[in-house]
PDB file of N, CA and C in Angstrom:
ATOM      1  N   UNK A   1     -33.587  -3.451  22.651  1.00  0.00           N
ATOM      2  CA  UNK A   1     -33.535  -2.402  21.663  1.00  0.00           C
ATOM      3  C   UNK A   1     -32.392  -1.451  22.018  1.00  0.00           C
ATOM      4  N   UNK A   2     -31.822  -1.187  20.797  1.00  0.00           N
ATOM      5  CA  UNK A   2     -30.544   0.055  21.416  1.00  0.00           C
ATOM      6  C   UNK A   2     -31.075   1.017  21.233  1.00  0.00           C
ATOM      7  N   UNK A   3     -30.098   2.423  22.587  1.00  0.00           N
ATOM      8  CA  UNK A   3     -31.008   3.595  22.491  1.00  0.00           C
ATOM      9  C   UNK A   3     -30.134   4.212  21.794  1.00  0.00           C
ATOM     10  N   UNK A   4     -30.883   5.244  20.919  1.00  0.00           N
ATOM     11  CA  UNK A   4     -30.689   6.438  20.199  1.00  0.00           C
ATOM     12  C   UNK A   4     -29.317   6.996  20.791  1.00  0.00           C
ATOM     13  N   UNK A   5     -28.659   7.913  20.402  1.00  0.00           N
ATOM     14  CA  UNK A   5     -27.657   8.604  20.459  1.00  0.00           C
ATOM     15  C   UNK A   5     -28.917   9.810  21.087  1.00  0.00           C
ATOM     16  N   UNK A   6     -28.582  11.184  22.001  1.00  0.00           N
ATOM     17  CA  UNK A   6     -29.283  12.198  22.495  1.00  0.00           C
ATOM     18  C   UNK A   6     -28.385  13.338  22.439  1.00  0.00           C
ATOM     19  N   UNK A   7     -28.404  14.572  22.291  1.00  0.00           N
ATOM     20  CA  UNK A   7     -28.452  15.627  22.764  1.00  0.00           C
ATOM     21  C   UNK A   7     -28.085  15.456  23.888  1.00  0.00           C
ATOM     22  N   UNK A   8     -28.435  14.768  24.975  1.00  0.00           N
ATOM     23  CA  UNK A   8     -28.075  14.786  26.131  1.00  0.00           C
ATOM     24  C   UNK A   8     -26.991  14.710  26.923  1.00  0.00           C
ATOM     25  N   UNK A   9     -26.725  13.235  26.042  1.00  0.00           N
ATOM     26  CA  UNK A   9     -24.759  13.071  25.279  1.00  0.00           C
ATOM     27  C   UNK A   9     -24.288  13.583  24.598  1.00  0.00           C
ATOM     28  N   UNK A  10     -24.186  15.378  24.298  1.00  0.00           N
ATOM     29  CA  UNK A  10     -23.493  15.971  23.171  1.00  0.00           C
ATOM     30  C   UNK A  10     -22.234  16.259  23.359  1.00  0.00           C
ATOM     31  N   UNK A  11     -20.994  15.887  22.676  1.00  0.00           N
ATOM     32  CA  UNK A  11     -20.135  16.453  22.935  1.00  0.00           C
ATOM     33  C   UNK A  11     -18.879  16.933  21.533  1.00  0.00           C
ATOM     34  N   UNK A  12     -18.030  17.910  21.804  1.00  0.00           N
ATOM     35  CA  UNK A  12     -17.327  17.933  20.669  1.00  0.00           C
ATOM     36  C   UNK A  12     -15.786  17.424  20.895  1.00  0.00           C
ATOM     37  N   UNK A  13     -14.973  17.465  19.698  1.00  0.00           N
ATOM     38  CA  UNK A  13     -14.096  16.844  19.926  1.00  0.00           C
ATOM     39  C   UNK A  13     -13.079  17.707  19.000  1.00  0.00           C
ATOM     40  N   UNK A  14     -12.011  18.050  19.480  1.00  0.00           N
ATOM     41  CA  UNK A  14     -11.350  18.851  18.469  1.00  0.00           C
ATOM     42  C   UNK A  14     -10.067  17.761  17.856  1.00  0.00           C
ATOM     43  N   UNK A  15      -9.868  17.786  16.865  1.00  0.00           N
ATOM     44  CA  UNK A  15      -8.976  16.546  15.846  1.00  0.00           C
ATOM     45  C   UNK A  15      -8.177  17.404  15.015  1.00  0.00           C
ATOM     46  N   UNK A  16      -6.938  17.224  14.992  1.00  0.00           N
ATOM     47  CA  UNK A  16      -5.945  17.659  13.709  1.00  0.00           C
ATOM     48  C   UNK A  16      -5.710  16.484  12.902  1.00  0.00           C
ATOM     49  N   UNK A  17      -6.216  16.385  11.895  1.00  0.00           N
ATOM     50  CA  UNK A  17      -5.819  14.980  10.418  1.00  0.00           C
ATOM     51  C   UNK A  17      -4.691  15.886   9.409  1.00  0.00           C
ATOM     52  N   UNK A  18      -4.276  14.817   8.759  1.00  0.00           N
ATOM     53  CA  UNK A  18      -3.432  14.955   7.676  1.00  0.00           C
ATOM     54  C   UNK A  18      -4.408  15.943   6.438  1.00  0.00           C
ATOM     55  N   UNK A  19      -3.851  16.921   5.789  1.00  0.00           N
ATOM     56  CA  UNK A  19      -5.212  17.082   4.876  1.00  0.00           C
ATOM     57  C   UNK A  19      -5.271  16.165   3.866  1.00  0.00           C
ATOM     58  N   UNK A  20      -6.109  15.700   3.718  1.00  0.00           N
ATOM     59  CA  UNK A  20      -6.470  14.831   2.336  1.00  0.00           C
ATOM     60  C   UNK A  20      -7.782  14.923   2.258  1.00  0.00           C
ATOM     61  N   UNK A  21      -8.167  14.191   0.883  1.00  0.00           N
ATOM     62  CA  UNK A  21      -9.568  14.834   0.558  1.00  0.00           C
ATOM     63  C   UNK A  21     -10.353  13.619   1.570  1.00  0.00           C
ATOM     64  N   UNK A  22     -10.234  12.796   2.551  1.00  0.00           N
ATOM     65  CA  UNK A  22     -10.776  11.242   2.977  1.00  0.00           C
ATOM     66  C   UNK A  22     -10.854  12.092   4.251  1.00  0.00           C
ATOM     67  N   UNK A  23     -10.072  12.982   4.811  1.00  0.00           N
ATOM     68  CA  UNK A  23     -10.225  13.457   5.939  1.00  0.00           C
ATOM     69  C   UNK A  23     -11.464  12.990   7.252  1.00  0.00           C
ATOM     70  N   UNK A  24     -12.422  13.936   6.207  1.00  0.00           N
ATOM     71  CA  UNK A  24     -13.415  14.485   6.869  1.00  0.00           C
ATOM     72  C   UNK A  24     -14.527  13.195   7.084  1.00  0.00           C
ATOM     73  N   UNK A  25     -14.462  12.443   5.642  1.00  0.00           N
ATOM     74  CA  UNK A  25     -15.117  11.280   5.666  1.00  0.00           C
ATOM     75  C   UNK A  25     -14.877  10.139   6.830  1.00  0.00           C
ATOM     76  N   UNK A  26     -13.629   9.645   7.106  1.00  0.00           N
ATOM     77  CA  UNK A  26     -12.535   8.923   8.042  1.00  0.00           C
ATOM     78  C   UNK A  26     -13.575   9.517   9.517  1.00  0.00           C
ATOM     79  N   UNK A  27     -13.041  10.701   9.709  1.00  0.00           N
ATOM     80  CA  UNK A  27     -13.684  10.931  10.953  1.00  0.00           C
ATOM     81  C   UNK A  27     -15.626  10.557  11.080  1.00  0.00           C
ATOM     82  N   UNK A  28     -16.145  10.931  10.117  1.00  0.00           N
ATOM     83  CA  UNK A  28     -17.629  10.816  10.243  1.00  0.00           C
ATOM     84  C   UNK A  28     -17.951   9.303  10.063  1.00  0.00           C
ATOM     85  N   UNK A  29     -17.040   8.526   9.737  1.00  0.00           N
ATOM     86  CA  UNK A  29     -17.544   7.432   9.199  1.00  0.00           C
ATOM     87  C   UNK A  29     -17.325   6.055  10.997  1.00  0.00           C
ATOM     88  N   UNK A  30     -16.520   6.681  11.416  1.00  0.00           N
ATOM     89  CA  UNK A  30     -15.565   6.442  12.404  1.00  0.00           C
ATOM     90  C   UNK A  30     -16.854   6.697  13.901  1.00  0.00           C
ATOM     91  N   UNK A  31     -17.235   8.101  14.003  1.00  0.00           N
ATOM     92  CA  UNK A  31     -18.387   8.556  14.679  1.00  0.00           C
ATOM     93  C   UNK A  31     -19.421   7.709  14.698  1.00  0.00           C
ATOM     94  N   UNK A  32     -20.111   7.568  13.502  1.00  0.00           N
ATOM     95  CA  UNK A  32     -21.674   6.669  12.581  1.00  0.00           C
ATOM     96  C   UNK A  32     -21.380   5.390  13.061  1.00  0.00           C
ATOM     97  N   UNK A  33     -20.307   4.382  12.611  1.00  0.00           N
ATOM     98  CA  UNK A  33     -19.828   3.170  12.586  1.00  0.00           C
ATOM     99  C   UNK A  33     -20.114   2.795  14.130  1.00  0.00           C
ATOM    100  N   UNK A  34     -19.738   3.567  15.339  1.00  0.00           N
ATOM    101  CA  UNK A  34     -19.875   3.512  16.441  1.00  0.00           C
ATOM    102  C   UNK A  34     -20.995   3.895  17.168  1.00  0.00           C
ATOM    103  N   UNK A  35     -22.177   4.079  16.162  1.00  0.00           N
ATOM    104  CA  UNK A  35     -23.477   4.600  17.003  1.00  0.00           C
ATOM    105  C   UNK A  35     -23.541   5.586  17.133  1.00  0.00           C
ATOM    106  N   UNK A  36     -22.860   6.947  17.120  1.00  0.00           N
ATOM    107  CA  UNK A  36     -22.750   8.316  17.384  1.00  0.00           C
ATOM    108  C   UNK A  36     -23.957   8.771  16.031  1.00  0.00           C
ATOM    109  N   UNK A  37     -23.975   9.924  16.253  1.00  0.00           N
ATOM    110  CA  UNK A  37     -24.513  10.755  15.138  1.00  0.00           C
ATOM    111  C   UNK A  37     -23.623  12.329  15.210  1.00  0.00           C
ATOM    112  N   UNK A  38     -23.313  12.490  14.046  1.00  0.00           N
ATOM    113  CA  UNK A  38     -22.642  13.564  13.957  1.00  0.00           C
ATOM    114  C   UNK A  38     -23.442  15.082  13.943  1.00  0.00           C
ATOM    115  N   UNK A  39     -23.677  16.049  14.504  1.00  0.00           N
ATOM    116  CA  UNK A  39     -24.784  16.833  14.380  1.00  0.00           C
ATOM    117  C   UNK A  39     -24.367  18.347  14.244  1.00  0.00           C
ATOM    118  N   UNK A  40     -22.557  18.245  14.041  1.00  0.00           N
ATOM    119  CA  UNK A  40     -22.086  19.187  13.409  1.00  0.00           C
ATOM    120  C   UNK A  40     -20.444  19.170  13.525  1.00  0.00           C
ATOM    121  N   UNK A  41     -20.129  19.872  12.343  1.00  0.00           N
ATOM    122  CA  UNK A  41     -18.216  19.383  11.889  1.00  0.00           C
ATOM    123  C   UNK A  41     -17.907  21.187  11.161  1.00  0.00           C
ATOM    124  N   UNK A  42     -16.974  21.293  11.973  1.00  0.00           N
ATOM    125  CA  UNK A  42     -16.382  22.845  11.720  1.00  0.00           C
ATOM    126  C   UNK A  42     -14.851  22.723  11.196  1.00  0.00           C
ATOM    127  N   UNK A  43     -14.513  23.073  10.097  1.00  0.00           N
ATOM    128  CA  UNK A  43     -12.998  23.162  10.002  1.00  0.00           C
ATOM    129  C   UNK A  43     -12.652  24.445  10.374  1.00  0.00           C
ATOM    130  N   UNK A  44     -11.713  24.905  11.589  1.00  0.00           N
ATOM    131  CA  UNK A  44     -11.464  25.471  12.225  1.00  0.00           C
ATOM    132  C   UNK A  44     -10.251  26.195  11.709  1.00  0.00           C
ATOM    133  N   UNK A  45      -9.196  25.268  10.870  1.00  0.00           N
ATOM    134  CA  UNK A  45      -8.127  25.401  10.026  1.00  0.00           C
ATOM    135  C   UNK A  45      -7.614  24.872   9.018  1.00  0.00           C
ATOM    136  N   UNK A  46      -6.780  25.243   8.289  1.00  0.00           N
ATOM    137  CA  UNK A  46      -6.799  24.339   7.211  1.00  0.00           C
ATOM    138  C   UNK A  46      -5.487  24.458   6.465  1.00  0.00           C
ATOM    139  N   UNK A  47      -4.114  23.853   6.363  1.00  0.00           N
ATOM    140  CA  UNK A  47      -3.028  23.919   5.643  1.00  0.00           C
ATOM    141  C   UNK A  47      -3.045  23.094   4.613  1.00  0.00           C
ATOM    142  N   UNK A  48      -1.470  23.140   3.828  1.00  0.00           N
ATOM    143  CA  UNK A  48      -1.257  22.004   3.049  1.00  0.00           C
ATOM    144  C   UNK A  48      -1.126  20.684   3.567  1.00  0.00           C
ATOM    145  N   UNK A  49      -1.038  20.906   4.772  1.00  0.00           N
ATOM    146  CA  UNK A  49      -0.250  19.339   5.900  1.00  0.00           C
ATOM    147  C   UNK A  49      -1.045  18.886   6.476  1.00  0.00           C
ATOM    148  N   UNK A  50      -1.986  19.803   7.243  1.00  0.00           N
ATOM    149  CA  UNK A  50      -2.888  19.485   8.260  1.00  0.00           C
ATOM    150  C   UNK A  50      -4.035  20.210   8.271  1.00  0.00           C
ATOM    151  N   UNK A  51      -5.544  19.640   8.719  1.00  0.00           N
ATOM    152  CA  UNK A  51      -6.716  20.320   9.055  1.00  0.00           C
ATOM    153  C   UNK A  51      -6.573  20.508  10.500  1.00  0.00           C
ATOM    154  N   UNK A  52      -7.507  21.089  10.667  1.00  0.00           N
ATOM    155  CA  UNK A  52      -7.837  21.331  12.196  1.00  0.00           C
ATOM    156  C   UNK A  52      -9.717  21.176  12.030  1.00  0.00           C
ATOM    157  N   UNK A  53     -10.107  19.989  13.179  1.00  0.00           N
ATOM    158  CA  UNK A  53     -11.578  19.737  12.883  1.00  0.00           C
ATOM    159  C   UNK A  53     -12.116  20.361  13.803  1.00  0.00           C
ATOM    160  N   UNK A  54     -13.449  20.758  14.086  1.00  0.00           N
ATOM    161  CA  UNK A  54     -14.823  20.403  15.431  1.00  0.00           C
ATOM    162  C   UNK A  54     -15.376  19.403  14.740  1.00  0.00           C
ATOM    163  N   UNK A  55     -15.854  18.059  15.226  1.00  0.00           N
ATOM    164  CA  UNK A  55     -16.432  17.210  15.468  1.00  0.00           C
ATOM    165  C   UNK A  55     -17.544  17.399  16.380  1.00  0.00           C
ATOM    166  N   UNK A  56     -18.684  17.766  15.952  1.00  0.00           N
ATOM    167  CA  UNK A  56     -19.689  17.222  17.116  1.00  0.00           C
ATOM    168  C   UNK A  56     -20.422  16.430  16.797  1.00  0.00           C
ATOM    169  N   UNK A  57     -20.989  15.697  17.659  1.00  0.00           N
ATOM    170  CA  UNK A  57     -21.925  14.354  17.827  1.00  0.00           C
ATOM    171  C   UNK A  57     -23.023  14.123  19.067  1.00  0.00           C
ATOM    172  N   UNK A  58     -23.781  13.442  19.047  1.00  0.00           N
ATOM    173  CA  UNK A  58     -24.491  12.763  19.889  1.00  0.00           C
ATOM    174  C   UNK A  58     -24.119  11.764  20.084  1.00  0.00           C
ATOM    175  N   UNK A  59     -24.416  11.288  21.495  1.00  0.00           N
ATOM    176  CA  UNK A  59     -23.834   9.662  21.559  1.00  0.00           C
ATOM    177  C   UNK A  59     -24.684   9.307  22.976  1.00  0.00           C
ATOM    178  N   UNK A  60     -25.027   8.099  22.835  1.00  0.00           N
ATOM    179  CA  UNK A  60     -25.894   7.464  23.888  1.00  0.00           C
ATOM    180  C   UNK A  60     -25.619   7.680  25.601  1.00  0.00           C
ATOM    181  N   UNK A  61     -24.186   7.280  25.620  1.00  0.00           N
ATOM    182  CA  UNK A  61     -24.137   8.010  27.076  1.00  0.00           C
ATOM    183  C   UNK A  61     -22.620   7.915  27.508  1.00  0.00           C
ATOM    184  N   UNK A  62     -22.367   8.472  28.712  1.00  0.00           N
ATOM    185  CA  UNK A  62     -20.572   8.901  28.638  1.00  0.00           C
ATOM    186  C   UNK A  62     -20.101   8.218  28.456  1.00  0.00           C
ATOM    187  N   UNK A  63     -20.190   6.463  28.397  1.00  0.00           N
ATOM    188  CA  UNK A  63     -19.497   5.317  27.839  1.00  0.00           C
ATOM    189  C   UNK A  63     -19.140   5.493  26.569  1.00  0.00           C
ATOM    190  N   UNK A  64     -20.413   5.516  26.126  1.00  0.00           N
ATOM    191  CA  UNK A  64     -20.383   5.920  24.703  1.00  0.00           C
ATOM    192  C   UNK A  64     -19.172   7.073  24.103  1.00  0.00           C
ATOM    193  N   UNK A  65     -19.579   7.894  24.340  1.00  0.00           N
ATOM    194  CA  UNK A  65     -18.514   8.627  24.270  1.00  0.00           C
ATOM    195  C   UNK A  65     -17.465   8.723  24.511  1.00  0.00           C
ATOM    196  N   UNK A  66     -16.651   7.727  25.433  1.00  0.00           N
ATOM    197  CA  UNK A  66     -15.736   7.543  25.840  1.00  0.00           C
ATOM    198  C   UNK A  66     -15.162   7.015  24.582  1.00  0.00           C
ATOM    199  N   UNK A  67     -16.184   5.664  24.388  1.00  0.00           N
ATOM    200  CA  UNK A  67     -15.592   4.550  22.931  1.00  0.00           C
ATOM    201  C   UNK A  67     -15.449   5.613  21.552  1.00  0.00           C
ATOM    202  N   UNK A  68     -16.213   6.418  21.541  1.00  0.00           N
ATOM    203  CA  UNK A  68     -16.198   6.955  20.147  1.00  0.00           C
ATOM    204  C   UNK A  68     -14.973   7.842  20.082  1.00  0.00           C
ATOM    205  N   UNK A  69     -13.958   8.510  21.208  1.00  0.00           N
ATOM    206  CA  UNK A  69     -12.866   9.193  21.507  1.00  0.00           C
ATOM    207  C   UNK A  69     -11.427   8.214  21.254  1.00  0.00           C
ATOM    208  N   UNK A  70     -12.078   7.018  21.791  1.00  0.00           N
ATOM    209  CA  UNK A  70     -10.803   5.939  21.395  1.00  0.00           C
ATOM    210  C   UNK A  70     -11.109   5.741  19.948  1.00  0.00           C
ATOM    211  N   UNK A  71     -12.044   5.611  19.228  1.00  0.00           N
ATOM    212  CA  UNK A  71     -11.862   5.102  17.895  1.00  0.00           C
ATOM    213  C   UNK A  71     -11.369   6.126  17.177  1.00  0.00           C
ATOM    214  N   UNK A  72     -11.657   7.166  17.681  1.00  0.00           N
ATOM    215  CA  UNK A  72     -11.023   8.537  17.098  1.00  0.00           C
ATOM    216  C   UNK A  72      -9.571   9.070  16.736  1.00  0.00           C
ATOM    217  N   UNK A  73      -9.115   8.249  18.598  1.00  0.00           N
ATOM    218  CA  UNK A  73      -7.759   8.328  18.167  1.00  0.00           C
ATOM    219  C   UNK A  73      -7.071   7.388  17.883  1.00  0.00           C
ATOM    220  N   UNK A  74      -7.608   6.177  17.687  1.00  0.00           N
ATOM    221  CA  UNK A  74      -6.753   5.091  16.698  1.00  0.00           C
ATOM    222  C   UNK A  74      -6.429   5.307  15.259  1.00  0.00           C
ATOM    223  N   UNK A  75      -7.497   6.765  14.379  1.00  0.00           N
ATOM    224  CA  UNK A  75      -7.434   6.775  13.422  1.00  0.00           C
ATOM    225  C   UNK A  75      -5.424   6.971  13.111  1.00  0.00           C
ATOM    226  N   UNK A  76      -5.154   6.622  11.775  1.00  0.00           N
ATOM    227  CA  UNK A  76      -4.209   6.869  11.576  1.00  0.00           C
ATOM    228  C   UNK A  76      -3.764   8.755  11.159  1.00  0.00           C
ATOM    229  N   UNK A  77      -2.742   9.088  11.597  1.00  0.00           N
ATOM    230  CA  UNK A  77      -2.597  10.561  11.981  1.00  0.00           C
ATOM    231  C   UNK A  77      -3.782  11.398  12.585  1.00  0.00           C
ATOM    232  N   UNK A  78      -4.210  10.810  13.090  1.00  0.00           N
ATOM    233  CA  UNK A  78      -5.132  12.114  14.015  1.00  0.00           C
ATOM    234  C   UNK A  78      -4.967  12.126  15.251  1.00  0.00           C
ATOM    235  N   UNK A  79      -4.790  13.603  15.582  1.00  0.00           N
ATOM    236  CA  UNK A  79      -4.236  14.032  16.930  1.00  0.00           C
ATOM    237  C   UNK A  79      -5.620  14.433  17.579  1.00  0.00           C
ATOM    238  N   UNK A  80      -5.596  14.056  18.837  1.00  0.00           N
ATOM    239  CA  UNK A  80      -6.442  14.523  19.585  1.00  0.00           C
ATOM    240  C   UNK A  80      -6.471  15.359  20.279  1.00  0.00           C
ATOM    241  N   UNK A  81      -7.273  16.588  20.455  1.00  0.00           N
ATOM    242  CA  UNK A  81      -6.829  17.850  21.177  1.00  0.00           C
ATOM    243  C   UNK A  81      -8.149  17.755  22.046  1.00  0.00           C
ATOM    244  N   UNK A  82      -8.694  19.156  22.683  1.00  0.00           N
ATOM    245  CA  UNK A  82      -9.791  19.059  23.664  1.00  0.00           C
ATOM    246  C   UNK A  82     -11.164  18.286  22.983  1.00  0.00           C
ATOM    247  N   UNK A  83     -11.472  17.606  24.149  1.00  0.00           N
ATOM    248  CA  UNK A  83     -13.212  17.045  24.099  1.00  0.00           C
ATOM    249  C   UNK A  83     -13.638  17.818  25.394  1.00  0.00           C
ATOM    250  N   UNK A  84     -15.052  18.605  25.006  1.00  0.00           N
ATOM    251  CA  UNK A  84     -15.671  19.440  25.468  1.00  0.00           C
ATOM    252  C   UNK A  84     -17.439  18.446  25.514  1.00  0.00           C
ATOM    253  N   UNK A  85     -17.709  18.490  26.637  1.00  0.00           N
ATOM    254  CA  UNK A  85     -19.390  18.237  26.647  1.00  0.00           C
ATOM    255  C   UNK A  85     -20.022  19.436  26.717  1.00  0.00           C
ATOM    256  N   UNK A  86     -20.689  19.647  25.354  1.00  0.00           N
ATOM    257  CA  UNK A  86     -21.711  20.396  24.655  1.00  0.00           C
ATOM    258  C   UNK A  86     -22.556  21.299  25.604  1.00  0.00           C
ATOM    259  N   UNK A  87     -22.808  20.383  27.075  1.00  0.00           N
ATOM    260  CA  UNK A  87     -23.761  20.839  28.069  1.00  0.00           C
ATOM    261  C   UNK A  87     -22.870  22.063  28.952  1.00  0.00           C
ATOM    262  N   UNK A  88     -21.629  21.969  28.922  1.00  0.00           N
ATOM    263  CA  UNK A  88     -21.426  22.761  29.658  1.00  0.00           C
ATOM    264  C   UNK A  88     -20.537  23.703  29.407  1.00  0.00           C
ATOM    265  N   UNK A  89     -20.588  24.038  27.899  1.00  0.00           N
ATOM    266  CA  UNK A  89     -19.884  25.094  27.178  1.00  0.00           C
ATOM    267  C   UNK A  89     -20.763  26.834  27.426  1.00  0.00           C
TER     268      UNK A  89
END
């Protein structure tokens, strides 16, 4: 049986995308697809060119999270800025 994504594994992830209206979807879909659960998303900024995200999620365990950071930044134009674990903010 696979385990749940936890709280335990919380962490956020800060992302600059292109703005478009797929943005936000791209990233959450990207999170989900990989087992994560998303358990909160902050736009932090917002131009004609570029967003600025918080991404947070749950994810099963620091592996996990590791994988869901690479799929993150394979997206096309998204920059990866700080990943923060939730626990020790």
């Amino acid at each position: 049986m696979a385990t749940a994504p936890s709280v335990s594994y919380s962490m956020t992830v800060r992302l600059e995308v292109p703005a478009s209206g797929t943005a936000v979807s791209q990233l959450t879909t990207a999170v989900e697809s990989s087992g994560g659960s998303v358990t909160g998303l902050d736009v932090t900024a917002s131009g004609h060119e570029k967003l600025r995200i918080d991404v947070t999620m749950a994810t099963t365990s620091t592996e996990h999270a590791d994988e869901i950071v690479e799929k993150l930044r394979g997206i096309e134009g998204v920059v990866l800025g700080k990943v923060s674990d939730r626990t020790f903010l």
